[in-house]
Protein backbone atom coordinates (compact mmCIF):
# COMPACT_ATOMS: atom_id res chain seq x y z
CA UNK A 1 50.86 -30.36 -15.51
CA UNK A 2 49.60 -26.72 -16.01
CA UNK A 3 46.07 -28.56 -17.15
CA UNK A 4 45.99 -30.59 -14.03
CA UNK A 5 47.17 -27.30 -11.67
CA UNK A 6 43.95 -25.54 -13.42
CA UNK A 7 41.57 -27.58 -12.30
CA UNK A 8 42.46 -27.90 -8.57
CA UNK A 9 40.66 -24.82 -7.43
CA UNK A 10 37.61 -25.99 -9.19
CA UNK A 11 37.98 -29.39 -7.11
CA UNK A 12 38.34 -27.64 -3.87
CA UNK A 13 35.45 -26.20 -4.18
CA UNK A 14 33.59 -28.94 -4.97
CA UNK A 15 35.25 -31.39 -2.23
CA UNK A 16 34.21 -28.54 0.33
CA UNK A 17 30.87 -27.74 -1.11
CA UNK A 18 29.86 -31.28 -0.73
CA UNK A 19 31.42 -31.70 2.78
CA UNK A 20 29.22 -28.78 3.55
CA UNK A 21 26.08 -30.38 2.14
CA UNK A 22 26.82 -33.56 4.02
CA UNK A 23 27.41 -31.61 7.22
CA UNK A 24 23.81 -29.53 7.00
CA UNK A 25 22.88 -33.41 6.26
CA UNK A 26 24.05 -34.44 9.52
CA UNK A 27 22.59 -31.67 11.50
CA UNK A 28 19.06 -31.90 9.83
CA UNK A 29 19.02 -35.53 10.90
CA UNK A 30 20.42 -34.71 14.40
CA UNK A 31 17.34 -32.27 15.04
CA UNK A 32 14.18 -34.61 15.29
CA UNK A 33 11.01 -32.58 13.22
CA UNK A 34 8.65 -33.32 16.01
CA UNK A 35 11.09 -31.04 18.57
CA UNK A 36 11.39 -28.70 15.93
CA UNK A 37 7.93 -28.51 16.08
CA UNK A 38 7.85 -28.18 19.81
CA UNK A 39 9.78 -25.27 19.92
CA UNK A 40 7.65 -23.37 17.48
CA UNK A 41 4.40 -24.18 19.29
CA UNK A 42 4.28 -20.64 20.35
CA UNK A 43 5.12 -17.31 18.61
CA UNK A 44 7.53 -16.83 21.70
CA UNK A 45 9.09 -20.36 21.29
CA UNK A 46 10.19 -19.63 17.94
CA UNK A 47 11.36 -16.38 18.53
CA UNK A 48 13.65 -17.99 20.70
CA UNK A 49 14.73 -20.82 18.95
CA UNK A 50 15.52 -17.89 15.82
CA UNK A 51 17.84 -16.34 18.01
CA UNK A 52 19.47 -19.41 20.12
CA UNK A 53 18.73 -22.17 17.73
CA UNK A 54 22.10 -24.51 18.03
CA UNK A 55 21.66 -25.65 13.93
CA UNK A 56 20.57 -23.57 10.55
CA UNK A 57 18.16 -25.83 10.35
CA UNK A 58 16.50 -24.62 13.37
CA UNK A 59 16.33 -20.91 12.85
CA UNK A 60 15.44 -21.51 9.07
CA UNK A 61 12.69 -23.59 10.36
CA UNK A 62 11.91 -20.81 13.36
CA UNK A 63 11.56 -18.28 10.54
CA UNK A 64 9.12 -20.12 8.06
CA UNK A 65 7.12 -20.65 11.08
CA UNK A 66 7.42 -17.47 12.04
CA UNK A 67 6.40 -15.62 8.63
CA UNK A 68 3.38 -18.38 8.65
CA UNK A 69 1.90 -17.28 12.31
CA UNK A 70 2.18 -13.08 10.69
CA UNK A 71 2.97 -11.66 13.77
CA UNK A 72 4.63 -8.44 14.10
CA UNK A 73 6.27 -9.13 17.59
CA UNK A 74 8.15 -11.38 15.21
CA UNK A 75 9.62 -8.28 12.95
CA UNK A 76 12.83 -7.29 15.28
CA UNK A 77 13.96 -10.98 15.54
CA UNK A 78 13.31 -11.44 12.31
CA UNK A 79 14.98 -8.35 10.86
CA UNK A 80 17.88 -9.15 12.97
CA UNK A 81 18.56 -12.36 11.91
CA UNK A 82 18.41 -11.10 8.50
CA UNK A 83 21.23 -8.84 9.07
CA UNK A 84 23.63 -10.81 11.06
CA UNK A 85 22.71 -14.58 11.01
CA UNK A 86 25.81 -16.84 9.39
CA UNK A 87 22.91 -19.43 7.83
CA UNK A 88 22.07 -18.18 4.08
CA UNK A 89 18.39 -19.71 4.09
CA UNK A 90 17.99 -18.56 7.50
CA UNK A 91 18.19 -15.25 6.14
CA UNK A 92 16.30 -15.88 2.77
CA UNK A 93 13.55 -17.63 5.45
CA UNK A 94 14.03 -14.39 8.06
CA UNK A 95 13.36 -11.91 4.70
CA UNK A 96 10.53 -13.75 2.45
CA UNK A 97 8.73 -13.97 6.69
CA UNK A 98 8.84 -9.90 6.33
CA UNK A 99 7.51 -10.00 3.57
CA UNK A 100 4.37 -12.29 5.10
CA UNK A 101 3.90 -9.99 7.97
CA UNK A 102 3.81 -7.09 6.04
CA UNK A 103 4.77 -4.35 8.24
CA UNK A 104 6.41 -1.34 6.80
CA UNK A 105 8.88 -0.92 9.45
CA UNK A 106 10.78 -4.36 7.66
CA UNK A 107 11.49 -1.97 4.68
CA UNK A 108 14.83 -0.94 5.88
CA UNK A 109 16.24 -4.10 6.98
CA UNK A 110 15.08 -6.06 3.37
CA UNK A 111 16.41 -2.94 1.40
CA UNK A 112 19.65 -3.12 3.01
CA UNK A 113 19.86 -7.04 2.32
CA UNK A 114 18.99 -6.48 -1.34
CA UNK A 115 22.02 -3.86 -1.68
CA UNK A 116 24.68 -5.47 0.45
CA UNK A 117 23.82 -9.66 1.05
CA UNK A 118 26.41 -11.60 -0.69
CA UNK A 119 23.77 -14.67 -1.55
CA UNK A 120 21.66 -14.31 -4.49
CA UNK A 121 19.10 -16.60 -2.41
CA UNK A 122 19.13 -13.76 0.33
CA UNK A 123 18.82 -10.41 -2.26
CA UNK A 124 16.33 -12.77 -4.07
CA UNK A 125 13.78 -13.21 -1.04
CA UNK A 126 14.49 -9.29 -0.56
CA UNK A 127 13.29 -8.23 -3.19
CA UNK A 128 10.41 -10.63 -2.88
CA UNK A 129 9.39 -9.27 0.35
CA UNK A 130 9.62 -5.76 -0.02
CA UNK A 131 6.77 -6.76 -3.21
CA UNK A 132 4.59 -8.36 -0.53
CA UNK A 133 4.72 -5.16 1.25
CA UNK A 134 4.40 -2.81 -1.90
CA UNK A 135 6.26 -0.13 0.20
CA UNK A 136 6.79 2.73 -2.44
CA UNK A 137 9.80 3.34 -0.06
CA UNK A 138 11.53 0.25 -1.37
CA UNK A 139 11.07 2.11 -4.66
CA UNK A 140 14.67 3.11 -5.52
CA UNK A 141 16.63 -0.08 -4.14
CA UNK A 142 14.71 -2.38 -6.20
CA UNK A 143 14.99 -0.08 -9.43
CA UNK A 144 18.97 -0.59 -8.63
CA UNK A 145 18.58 -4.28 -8.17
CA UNK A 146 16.78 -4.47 -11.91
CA UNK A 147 19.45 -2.39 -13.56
CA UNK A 148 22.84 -4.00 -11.44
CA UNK A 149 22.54 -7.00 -9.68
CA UNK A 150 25.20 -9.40 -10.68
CA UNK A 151 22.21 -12.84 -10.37
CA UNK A 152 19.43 -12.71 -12.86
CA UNK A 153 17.07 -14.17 -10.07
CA UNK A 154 17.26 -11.35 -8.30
CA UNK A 155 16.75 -9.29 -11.03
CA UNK A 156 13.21 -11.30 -11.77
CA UNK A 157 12.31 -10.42 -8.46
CA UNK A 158 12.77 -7.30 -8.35
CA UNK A 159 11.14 -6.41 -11.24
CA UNK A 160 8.10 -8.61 -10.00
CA UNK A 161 8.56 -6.16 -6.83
CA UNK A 162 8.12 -2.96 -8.26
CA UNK A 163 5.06 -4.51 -10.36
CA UNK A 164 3.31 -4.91 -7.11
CA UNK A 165 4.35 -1.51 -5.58
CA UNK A 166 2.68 0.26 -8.46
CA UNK A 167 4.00 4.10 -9.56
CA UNK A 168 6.04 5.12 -11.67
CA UNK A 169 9.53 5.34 -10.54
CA UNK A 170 10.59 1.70 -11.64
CA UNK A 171 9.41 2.14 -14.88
CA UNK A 172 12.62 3.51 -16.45
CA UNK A 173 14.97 0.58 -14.97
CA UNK A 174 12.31 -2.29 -16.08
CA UNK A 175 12.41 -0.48 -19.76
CA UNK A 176 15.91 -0.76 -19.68
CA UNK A 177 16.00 -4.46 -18.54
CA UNK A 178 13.45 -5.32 -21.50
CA UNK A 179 16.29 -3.56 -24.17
CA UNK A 180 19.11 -4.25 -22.31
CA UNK A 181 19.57 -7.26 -19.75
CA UNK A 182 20.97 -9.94 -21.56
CA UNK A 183 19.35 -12.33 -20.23
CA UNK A 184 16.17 -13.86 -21.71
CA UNK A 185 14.01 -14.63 -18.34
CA UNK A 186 15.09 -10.96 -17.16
CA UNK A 187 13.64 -9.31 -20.49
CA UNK A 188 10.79 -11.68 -20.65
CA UNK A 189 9.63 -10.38 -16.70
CA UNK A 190 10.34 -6.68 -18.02
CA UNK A 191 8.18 -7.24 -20.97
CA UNK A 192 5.14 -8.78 -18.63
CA UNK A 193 5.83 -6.11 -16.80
CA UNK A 194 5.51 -3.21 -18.44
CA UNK A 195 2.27 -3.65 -19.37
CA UNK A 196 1.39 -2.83 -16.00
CA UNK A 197 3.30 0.38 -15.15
CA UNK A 198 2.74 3.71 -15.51
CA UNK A 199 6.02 6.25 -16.31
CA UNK A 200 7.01 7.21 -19.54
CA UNK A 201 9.30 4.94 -21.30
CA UNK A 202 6.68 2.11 -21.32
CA UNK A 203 5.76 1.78 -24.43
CA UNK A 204 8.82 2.85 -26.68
CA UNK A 205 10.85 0.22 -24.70
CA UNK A 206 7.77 -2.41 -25.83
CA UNK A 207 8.44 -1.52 -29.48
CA UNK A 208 11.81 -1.91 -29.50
CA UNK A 209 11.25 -5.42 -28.28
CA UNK A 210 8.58 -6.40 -30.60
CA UNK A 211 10.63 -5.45 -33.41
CA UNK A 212 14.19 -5.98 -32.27
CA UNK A 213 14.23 -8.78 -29.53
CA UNK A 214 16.07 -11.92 -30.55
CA UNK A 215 14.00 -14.14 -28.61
CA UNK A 216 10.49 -14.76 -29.83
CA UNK A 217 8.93 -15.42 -26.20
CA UNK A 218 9.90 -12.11 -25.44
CA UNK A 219 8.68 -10.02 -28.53
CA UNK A 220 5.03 -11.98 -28.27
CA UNK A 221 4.58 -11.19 -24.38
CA UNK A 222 5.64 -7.50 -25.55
CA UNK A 223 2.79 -7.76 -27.75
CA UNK A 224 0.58 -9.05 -25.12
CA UNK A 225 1.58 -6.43 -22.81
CA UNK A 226 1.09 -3.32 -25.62
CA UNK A 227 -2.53 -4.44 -25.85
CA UNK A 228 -2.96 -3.40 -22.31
CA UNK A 229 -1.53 0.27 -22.82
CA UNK A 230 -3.16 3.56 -23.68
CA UNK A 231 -0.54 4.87 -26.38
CA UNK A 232 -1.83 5.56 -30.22
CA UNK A 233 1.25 4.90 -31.58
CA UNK A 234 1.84 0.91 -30.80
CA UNK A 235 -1.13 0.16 -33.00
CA UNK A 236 1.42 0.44 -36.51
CA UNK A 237 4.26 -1.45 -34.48
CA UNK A 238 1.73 -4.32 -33.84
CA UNK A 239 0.17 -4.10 -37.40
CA UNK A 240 3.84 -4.75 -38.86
CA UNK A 241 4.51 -8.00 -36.40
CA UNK A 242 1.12 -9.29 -37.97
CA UNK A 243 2.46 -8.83 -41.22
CA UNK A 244 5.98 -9.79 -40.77
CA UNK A 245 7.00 -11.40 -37.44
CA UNK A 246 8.80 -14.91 -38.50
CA UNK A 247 7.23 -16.79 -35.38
CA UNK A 248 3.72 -17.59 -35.25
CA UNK A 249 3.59 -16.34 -31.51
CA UNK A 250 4.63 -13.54 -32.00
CA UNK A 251 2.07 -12.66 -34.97
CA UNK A 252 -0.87 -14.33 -32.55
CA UNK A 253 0.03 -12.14 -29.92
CA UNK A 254 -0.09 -8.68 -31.71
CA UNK A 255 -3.44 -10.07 -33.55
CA UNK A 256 -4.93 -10.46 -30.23
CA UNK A 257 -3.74 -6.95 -29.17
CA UNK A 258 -4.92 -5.35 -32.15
CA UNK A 259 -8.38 -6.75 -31.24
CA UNK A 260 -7.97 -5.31 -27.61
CA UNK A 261 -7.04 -2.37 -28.65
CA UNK A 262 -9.86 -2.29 -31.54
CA UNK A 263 -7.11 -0.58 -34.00
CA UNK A 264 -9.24 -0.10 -37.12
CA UNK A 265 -6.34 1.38 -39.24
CA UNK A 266 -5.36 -2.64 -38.66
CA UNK A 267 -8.56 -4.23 -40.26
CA UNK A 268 -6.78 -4.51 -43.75
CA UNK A 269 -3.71 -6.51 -42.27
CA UNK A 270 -5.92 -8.71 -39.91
CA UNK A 271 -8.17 -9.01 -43.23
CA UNK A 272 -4.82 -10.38 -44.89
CA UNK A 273 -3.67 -12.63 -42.00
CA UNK A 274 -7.06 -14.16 -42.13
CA UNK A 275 -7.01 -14.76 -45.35
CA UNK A 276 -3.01 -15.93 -45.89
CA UNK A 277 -1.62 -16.58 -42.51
CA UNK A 278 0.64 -20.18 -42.78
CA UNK A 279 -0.80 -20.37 -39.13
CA UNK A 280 -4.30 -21.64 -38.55
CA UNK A 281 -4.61 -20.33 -34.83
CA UNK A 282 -3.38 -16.92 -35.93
CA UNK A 283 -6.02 -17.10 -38.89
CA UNK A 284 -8.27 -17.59 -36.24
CA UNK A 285 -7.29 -14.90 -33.51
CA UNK A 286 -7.23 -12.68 -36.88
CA UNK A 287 -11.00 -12.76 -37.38
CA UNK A 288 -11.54 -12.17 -33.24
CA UNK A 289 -9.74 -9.37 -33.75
CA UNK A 290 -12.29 -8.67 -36.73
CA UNK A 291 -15.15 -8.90 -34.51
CA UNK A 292 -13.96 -7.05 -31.70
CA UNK A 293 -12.95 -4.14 -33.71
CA UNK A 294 -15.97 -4.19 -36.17
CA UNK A 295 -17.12 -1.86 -39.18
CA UNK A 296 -18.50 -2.77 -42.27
CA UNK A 297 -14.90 -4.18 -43.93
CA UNK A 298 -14.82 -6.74 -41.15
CA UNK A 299 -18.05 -7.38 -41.56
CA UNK A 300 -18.03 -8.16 -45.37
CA UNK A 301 -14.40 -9.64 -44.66
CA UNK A 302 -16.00 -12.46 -41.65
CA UNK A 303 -19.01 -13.18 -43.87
CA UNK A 304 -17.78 -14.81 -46.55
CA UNK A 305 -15.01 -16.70 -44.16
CA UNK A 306 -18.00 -17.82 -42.10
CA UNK A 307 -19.67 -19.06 -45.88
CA UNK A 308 -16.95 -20.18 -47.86
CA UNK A 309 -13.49 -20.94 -45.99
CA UNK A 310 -12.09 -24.56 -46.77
CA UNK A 311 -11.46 -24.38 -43.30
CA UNK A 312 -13.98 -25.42 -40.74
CA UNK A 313 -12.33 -23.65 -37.92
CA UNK A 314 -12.05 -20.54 -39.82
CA UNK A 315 -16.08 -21.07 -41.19
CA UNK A 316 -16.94 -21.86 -37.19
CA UNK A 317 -14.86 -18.55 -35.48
CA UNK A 318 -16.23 -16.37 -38.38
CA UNK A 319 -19.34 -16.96 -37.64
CA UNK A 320 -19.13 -17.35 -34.12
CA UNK A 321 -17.60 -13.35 -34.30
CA UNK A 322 -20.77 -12.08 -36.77
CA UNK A 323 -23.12 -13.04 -33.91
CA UNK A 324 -21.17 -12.27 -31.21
CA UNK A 325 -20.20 -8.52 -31.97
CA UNK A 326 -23.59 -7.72 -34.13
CA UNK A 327 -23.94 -3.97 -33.23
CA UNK A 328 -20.00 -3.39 -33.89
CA UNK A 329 -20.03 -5.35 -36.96
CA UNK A 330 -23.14 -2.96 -38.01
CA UNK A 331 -21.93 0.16 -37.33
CA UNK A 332 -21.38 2.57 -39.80
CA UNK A 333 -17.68 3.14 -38.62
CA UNK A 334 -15.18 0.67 -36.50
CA UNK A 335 -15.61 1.18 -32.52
CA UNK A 336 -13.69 3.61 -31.52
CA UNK A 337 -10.53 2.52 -29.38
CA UNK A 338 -11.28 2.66 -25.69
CA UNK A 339 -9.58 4.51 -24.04
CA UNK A 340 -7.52 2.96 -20.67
């Protein structure tokens, strides 16, 4: 009896979850496309039909259009449907249209949705938005969304927001999402992302992943993304995933960076991993890295692979690498790292 009594909420919800799905249902089909269409003929028209439309499925359609035409006569209809309509796409539609237009004075309306919207659909296209506008203003409600919004989709798209807005003052929350959130499509977004932000906190939160992440997508995009900062000190933490990471990946990833980077102190492990890696494709990003990084050892190292590897990818990127990056491979010294 207790078992049974347990799963009556749970039922409830469903029954009136589907009722509500066949009702929208209903009320699509009762609302003919082609006068949906009619009504939006005009940038007027569909400001209208936003505001009076009888069904959701009107206003959500008023809004798309709306956000598709870019006008900003559209932003105070928009914005207020945001804020007070009842439909929850007709304000996810009202918010990612802001975000088409474009205009700064949307900023306050899509920050307040992102704090204070109870739909993760609605924060979601928020945070979106205020991206498309890249707003530094919507600096600080975004950084809040990354670090304690309940729905991981919103947390995604926030931290795809402050990517776009550029500076440094979401740097701190998207480091703590890469070490922190728990979940794996939130850290993987933070570790994408931090590869292109500034701020300090960057590149120890990048290490920490590489080394520490449970999840091997996530420690080989942090790899990817250290190859794109300016920070002497990730060139050991990438050496050691060459040498030791578990997941092949991961260990292409940080090969590839270490060429990017041109990290000479990392010739003698990419000399190794060319010469013992279980992987064939990380063999082979191994002696790119070679080539881009250059010197005499990688030199020596890519001439015999290019002569006398049992391999004949390895003989074919070897050589491929000794012609390719001739005046680095015959300099008296690696190339010096550039700096970023």
């Amino acid at each position: 009896m207790g078992i049974a009594a347990d799963f009556r909420p749970s039922r409830a919800r469903a029954f009136a979850a589907g009722r509500a799905a066949l009702l929208a249902l209903a009320m699509l089909c009762a609302v003919p496309a082609a006068a949906r269409a009619a009504d939006c003929a005009t940038e007027a028209g569909c400001i209208q039909q936003l505001r009076f439309g009888e069904t959701q499925v009107q206003r959500e359609f008023a809004a798309r259009v709306l956000g598709e035409m870019g006008e900003a006569a559209a932003v105070p209809a928009l914005a207020e449907a945001l804020k007070q309509d009842s439909g929850d796409f007709v304000r996810a539609n009202s918010a990612r249209a802001l975000g088409q237009i474009g205009r700064r004075d949307a900023v306050a309306p899509l920050t307040e949705a992102l704090k204070s919207d109870r739909e993760t659909p609605v924060r979601e296209a928020a945070a979106w938005a205020l991206g498309q506008i890249a707003a530094p203003q919507g600096t600080a409600a975004l950084a809040a969304a990354v670090t304690a919004d309940a729905a991981f989709e919103v947390r995604v798209s926030a931290i795809g927001a402050l990517v776009a807005i550029g500076g440094a003052g979401g740097t701190a929350a998207v480091a703590g999402a890469l070490t922190g959130d728990p979940r794996q499509e939130v850290r993987l977004k933070a570790a994408q992302a931090l590869g292109h932000m500034k701020g300090d906190g960057a590149a120890d939160a990048l290490k920490r992943a590489l080394a520490g992440d449970a999840d091997a997508a996530v420690r080989a995009q942090a790899a990817l993304s250290m190859g794109d900062l300016d920070d002497p000190a990730l060139g050991a933490a990438l050496t050691a995933a060459v040498e030791a990471d578990k997941d092949t990946g991961v260990r292409h990833a940080a090969a590839a960076s270490l060429g990017k980077r041109r990290e000479s102190g990392a010739v003698p492990a990419l000399i190794r991993a060319l010469q013992q890696d279980g992987s064939l494709d990380v063999r082979q990003e191994a002696a790119i890295a070679l080539g881009r990084i250059g010197g005499p050892e990688a030199k020596e190292a890519l001439t015999y692979f290019a002569e006398h590897s049992i391999f004949p990818d390895i003989r074919r990127v070897a050589s491929e690498m000794l012609e390719e990056n001739a005046d680095r491979l015959n300099a008296a010294a690696p190339a010096v790292r550039p700096a970023r």
